[in-house]
PDB file of N, CA and C in Angstrom:
ATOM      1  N   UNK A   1    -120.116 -21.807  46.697  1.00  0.00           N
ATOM      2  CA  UNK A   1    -121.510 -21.567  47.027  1.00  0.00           C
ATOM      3  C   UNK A   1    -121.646 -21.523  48.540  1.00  0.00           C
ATOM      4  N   UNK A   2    -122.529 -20.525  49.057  1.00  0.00           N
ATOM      5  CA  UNK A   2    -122.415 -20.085  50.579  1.00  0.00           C
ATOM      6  C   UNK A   2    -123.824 -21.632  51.124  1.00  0.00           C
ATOM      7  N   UNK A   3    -123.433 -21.772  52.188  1.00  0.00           N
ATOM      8  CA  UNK A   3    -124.355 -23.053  52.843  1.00  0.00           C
ATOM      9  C   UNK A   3    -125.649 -22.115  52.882  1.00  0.00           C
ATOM     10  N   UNK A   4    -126.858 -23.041  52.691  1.00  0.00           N
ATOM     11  CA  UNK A   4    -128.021 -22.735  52.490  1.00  0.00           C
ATOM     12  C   UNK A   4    -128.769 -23.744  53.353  1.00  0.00           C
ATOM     13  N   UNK A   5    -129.807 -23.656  53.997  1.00  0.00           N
ATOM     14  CA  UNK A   5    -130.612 -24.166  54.600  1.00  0.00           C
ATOM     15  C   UNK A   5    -131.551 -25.002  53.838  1.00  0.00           C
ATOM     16  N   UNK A   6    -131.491 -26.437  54.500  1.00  0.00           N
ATOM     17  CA  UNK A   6    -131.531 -27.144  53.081  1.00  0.00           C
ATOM     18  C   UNK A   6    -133.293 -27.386  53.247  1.00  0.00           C
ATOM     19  N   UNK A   7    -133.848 -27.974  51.811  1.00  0.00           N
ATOM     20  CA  UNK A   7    -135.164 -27.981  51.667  1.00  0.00           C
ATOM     21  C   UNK A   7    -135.889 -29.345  52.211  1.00  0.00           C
ATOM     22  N   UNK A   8    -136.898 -29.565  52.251  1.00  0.00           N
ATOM     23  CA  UNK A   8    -137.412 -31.137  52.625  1.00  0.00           C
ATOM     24  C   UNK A   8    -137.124 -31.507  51.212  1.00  0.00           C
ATOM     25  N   UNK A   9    -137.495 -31.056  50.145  1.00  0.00           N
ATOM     26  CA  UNK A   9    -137.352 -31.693  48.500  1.00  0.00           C
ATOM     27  C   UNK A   9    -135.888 -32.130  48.864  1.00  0.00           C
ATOM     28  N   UNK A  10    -134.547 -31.292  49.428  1.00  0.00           N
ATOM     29  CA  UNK A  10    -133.574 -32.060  48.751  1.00  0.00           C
ATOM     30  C   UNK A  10    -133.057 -33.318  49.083  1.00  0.00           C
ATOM     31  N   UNK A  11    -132.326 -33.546  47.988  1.00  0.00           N
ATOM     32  CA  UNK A  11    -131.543 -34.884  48.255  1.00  0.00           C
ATOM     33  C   UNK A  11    -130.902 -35.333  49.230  1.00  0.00           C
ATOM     34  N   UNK A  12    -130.824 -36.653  49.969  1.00  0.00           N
ATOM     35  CA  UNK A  12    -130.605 -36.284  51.126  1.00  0.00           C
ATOM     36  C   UNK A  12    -128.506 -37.261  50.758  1.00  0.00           C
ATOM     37  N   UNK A  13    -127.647 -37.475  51.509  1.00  0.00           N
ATOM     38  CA  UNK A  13    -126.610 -37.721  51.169  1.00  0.00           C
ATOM     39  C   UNK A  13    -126.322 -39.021  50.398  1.00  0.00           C
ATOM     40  N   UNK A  14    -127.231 -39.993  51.105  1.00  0.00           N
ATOM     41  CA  UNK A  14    -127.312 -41.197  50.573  1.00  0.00           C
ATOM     42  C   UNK A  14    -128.075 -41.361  48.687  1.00  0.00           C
ATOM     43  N   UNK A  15    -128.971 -40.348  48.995  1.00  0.00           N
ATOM     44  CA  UNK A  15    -130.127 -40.545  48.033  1.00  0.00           C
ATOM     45  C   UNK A  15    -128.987 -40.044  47.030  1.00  0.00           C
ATOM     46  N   UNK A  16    -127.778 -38.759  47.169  1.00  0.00           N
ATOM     47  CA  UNK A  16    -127.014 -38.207  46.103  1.00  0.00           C
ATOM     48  C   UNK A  16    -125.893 -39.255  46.228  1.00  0.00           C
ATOM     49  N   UNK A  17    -125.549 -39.895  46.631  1.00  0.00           N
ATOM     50  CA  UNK A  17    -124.530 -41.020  46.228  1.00  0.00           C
ATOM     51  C   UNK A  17    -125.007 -41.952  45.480  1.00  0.00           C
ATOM     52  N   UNK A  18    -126.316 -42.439  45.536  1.00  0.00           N
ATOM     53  CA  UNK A  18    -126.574 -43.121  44.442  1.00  0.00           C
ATOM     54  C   UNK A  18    -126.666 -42.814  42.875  1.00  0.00           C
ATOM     55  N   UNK A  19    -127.716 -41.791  42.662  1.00  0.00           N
ATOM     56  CA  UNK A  19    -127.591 -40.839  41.620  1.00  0.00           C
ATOM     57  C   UNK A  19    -126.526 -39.929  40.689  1.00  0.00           C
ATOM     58  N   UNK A  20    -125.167 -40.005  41.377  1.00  0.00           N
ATOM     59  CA  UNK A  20    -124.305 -38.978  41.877  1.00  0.00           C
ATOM     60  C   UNK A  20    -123.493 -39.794  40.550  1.00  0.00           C
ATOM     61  N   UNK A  21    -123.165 -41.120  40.435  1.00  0.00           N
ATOM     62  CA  UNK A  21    -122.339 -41.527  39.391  1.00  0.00           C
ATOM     63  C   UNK A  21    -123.137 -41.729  38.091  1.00  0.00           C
ATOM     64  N   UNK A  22    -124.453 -41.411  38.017  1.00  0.00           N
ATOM     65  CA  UNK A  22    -125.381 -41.593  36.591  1.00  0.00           C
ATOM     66  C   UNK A  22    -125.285 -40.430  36.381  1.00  0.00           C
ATOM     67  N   UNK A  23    -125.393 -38.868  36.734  1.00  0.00           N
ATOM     68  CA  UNK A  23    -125.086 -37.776  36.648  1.00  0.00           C
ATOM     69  C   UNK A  23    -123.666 -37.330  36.097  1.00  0.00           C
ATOM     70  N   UNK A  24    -122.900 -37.754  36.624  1.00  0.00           N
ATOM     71  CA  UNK A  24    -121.256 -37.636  36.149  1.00  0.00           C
ATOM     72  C   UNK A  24    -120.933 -38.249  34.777  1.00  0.00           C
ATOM     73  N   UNK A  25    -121.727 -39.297  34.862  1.00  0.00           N
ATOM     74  CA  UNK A  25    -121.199 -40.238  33.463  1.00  0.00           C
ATOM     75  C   UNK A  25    -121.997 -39.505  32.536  1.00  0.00           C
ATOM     76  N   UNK A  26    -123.502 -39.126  32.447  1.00  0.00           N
ATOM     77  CA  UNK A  26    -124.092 -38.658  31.748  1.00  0.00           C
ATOM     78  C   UNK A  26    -123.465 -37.539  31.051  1.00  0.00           C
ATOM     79  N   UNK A  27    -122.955 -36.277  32.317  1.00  0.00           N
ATOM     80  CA  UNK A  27    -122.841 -34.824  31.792  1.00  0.00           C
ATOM     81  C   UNK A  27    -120.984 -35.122  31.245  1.00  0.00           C
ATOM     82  N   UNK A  28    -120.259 -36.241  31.579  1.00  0.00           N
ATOM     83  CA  UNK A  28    -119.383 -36.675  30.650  1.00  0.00           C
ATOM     84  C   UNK A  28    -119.161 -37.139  29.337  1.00  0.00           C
ATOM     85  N   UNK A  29    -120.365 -37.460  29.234  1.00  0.00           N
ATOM     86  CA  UNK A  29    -120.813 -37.902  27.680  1.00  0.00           C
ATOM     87  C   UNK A  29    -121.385 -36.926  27.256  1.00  0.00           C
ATOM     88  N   UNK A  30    -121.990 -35.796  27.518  1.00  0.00           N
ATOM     89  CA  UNK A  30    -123.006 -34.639  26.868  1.00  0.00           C
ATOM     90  C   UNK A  30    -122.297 -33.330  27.241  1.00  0.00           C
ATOM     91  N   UNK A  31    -120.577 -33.071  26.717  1.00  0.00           N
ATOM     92  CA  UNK A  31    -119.818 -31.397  27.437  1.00  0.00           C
ATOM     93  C   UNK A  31    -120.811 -30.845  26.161  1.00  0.00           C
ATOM     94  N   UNK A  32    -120.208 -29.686  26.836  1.00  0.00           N
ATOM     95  CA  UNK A  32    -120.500 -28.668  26.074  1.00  0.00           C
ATOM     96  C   UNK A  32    -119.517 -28.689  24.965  1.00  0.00           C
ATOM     97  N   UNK A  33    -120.353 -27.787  23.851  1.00  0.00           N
ATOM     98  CA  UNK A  33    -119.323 -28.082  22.142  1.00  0.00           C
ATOM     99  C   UNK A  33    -118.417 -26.476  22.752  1.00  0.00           C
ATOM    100  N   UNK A  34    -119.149 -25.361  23.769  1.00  0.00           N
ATOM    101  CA  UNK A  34    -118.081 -24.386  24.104  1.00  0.00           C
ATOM    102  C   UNK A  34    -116.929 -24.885  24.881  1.00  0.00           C
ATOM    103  N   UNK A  35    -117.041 -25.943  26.024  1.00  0.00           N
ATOM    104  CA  UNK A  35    -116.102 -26.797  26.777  1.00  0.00           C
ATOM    105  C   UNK A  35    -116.724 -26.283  28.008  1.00  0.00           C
ATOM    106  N   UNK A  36    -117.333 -25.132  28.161  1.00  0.00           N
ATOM    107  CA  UNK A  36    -118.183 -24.790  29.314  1.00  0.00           C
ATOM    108  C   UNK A  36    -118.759 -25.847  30.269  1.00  0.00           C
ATOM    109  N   UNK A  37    -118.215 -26.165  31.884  1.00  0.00           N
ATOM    110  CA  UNK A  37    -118.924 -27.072  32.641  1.00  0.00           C
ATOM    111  C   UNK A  37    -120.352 -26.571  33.395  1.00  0.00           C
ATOM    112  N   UNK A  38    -120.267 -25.748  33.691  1.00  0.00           N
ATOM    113  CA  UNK A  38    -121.028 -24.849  34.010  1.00  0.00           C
ATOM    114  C   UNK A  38    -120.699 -24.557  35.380  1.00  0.00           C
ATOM    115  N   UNK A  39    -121.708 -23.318  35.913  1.00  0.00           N
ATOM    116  CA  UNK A  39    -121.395 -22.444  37.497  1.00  0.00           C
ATOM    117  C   UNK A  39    -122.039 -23.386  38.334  1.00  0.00           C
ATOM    118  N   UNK A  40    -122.847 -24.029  38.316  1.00  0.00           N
ATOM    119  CA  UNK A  40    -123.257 -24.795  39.253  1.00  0.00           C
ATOM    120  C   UNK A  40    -123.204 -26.243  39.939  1.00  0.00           C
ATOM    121  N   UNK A  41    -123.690 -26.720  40.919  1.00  0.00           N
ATOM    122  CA  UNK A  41    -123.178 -27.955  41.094  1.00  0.00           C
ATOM    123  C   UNK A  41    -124.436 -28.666  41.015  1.00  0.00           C
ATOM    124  N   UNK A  42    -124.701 -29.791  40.147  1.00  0.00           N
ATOM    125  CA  UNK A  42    -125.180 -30.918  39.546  1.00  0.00           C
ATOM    126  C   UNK A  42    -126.055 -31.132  40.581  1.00  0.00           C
ATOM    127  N   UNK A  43    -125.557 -31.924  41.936  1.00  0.00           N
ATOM    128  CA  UNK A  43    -126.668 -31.921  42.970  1.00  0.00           C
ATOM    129  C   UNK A  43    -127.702 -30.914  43.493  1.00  0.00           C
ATOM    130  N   UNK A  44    -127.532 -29.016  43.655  1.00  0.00           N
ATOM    131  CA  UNK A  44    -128.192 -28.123  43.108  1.00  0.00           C
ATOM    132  C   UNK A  44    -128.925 -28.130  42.380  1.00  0.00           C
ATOM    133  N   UNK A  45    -129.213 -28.390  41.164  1.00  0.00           N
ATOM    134  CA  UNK A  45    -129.221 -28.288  39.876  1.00  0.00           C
ATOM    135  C   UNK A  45    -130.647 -29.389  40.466  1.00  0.00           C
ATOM    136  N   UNK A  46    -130.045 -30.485  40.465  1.00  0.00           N
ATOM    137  CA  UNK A  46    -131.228 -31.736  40.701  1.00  0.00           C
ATOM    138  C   UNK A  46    -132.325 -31.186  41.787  1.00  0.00           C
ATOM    139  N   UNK A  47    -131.669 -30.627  43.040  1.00  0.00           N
ATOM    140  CA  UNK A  47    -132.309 -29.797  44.015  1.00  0.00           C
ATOM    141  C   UNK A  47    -133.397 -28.827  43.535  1.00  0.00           C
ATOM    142  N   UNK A  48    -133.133 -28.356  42.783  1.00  0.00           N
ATOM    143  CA  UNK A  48    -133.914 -27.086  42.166  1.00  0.00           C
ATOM    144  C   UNK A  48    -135.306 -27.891  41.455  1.00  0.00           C
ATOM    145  N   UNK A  49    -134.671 -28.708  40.914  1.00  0.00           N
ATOM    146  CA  UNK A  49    -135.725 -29.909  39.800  1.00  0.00           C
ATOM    147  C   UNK A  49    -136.567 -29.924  41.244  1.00  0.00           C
ATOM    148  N   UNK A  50    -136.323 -30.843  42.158  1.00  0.00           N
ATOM    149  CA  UNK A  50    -136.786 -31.280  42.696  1.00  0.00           C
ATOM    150  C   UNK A  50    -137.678 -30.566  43.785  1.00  0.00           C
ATOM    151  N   UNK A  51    -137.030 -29.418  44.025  1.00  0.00           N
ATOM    152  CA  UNK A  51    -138.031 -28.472  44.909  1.00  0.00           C
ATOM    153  C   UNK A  51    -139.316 -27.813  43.773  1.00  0.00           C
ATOM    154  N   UNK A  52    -139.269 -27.678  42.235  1.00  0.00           N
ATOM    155  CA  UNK A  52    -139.843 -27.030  41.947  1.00  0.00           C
ATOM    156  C   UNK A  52    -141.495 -28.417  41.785  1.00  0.00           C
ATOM    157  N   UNK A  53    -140.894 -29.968  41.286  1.00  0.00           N
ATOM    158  CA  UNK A  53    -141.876 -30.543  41.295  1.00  0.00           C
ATOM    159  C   UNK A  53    -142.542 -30.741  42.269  1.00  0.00           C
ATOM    160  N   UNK A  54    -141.633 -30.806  43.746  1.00  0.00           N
ATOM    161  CA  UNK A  54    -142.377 -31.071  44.889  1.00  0.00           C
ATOM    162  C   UNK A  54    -143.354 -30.038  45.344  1.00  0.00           C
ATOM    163  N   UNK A  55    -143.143 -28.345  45.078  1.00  0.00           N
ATOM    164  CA  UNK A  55    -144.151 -27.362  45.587  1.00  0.00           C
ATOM    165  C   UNK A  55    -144.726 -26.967  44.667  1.00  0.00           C
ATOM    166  N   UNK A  56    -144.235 -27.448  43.167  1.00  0.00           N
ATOM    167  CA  UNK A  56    -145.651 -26.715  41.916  1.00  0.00           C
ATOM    168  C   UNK A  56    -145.120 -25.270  41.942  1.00  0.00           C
ATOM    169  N   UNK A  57    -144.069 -25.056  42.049  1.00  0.00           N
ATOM    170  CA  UNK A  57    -144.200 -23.104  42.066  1.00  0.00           C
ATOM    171  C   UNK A  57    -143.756 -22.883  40.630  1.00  0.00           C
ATOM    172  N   UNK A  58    -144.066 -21.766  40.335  1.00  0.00           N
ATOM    173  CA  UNK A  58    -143.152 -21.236  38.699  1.00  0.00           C
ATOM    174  C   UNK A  58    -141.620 -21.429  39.246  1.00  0.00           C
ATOM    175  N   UNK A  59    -141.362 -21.563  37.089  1.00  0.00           N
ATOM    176  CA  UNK A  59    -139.797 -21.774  37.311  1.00  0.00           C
ATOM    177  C   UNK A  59    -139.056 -20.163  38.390  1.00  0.00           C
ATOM    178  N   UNK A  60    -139.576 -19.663  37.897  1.00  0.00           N
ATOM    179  CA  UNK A  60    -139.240 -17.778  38.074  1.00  0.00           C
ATOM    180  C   UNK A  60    -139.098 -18.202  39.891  1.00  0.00           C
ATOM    181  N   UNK A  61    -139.682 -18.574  40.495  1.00  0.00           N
ATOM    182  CA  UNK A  61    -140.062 -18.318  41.672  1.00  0.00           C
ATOM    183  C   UNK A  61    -139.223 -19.617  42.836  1.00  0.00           C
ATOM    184  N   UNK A  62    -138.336 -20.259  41.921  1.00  0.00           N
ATOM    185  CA  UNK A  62    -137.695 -20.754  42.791  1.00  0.00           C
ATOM    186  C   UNK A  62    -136.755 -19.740  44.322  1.00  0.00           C
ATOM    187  N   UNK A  63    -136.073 -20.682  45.367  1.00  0.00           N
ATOM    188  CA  UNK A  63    -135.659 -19.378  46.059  1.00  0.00           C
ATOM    189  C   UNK A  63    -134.022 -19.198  45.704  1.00  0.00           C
ATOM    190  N   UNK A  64    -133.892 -17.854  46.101  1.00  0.00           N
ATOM    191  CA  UNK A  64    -132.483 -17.632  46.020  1.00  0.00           C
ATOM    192  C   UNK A  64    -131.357 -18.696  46.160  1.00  0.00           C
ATOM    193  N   UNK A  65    -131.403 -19.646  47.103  1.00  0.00           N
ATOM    194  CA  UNK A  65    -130.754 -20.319  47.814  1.00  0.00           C
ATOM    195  C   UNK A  65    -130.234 -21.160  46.724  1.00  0.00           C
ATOM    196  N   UNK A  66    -131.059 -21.772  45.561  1.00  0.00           N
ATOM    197  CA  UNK A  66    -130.543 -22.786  44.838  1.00  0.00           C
ATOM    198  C   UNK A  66    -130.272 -21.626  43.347  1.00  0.00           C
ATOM    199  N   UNK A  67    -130.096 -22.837  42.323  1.00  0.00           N
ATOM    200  CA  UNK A  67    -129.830 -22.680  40.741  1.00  0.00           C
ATOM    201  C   UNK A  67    -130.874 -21.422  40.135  1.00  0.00           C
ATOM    202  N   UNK A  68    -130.677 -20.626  39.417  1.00  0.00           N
ATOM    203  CA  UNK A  68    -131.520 -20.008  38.859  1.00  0.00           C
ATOM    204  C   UNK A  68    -132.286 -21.170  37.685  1.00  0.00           C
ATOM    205  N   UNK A  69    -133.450 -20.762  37.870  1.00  0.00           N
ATOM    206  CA  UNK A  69    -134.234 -21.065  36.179  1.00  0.00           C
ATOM    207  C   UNK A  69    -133.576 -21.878  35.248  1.00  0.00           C
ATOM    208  N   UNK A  70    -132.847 -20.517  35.147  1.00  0.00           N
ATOM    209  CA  UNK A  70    -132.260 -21.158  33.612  1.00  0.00           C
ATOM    210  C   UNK A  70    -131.649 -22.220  33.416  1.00  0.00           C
ATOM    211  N   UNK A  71    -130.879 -22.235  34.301  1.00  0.00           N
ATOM    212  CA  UNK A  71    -129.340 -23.272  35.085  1.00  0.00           C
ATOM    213  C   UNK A  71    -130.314 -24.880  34.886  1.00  0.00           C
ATOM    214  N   UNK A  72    -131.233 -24.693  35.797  1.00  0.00           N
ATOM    215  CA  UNK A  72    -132.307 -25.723  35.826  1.00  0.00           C
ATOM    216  C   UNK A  72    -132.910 -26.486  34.859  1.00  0.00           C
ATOM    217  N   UNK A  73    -133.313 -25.695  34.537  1.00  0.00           N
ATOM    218  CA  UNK A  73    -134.643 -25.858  32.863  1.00  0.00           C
ATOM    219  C   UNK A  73    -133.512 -26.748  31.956  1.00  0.00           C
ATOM    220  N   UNK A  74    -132.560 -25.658  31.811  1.00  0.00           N
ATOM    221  CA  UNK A  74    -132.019 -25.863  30.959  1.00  0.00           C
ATOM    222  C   UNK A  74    -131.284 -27.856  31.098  1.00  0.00           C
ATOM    223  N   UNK A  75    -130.638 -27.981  32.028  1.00  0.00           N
ATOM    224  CA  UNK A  75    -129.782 -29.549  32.177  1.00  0.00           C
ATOM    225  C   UNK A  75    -131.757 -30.278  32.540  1.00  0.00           C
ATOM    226  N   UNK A  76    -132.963 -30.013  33.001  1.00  0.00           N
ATOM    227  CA  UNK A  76    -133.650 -30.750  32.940  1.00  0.00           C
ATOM    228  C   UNK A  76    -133.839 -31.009  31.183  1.00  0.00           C
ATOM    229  N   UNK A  77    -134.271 -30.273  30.330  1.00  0.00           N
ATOM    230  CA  UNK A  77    -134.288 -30.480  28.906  1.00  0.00           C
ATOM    231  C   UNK A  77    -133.823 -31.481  28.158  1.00  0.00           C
ATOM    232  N   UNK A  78    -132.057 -31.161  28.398  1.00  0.00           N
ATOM    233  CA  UNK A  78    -131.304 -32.004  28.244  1.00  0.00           C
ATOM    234  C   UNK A  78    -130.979 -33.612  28.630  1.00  0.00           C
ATOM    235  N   UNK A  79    -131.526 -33.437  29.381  1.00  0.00           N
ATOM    236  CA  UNK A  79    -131.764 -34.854  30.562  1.00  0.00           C
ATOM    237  C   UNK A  79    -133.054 -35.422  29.649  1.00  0.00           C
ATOM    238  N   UNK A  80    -134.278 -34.912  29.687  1.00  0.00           N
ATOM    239  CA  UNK A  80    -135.469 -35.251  28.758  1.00  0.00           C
ATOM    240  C   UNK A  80    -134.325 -35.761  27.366  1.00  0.00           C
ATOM    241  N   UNK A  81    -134.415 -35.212  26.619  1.00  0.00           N
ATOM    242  CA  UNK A  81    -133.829 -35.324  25.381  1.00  0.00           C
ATOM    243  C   UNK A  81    -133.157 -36.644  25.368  1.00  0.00           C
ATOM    244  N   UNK A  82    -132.365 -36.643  25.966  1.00  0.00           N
ATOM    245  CA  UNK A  82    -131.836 -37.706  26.342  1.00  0.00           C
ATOM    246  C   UNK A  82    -131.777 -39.476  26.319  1.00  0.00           C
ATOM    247  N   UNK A  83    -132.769 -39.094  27.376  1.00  0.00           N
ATOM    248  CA  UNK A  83    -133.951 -40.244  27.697  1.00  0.00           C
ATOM    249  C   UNK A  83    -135.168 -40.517  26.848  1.00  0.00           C
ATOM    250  N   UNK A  84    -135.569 -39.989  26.207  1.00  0.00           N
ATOM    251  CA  UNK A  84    -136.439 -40.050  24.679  1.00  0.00           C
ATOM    252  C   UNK A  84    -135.798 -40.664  23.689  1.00  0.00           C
ATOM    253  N   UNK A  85    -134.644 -39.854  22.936  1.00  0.00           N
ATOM    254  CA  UNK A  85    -133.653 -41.059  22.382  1.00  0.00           C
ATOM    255  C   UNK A  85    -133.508 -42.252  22.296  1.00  0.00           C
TER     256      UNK A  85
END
C-alpha cells in the first residue's frame, strides 16, 4: 500500500499498539472458511471505521486513500456480530 497522508480520525501508533493484539487474536479466531486473509491491512480497515464515524460521510464516499466500502462494512459487521454473541 502506497503512504497516504494520514487523517485526524486515524489511529495514532500508540492508540494501534494497544488495539493491535485484540484485532489479531480476534481475526485468528474468525479465518475465513475460503482461507482468504484478505487485501487489506486491519489498522486501515479500523481507519476507514473510524474516519467514516468521525465525518458522518456515506460508506460510498470514503477517500481513495483508505479501504473501500466493502473491505470496511464488511470486518465492521463481523466485529458487531461478534460482540452481540
Amino acid at each position: 500500500m502506497s503512504e497516504r497522508k494520514p487523517y485526524p480520525s486515524d489511529l495514532s501508533d500508540e492508540q494501534w499498539s494497544l488495539i493491535e493484539p485484540v484485532i489479531t487474536a480476534w481475526k485468528n479466531r474468525h479465518r475465513s472458511v475460503s482461507g482468504h486473509q484478505g487485501a487489506y491491512d486491519m489498522r486501515e480497515i479500523v481507519n476507514s471505521v473510524l474516519y467514516q464515524g468521525r465525518t458522518g460521510c456515506q460508506w460510498a464516499r470514503l477517500p481513495h486513500g483508505l479501504p473501500p466500502k466493502s473491505a470496511a462494512r464488511h470486518c465492521l459487521r463481523l466485529v458487531k456480530v461478534t460482540w452481540v454473541r
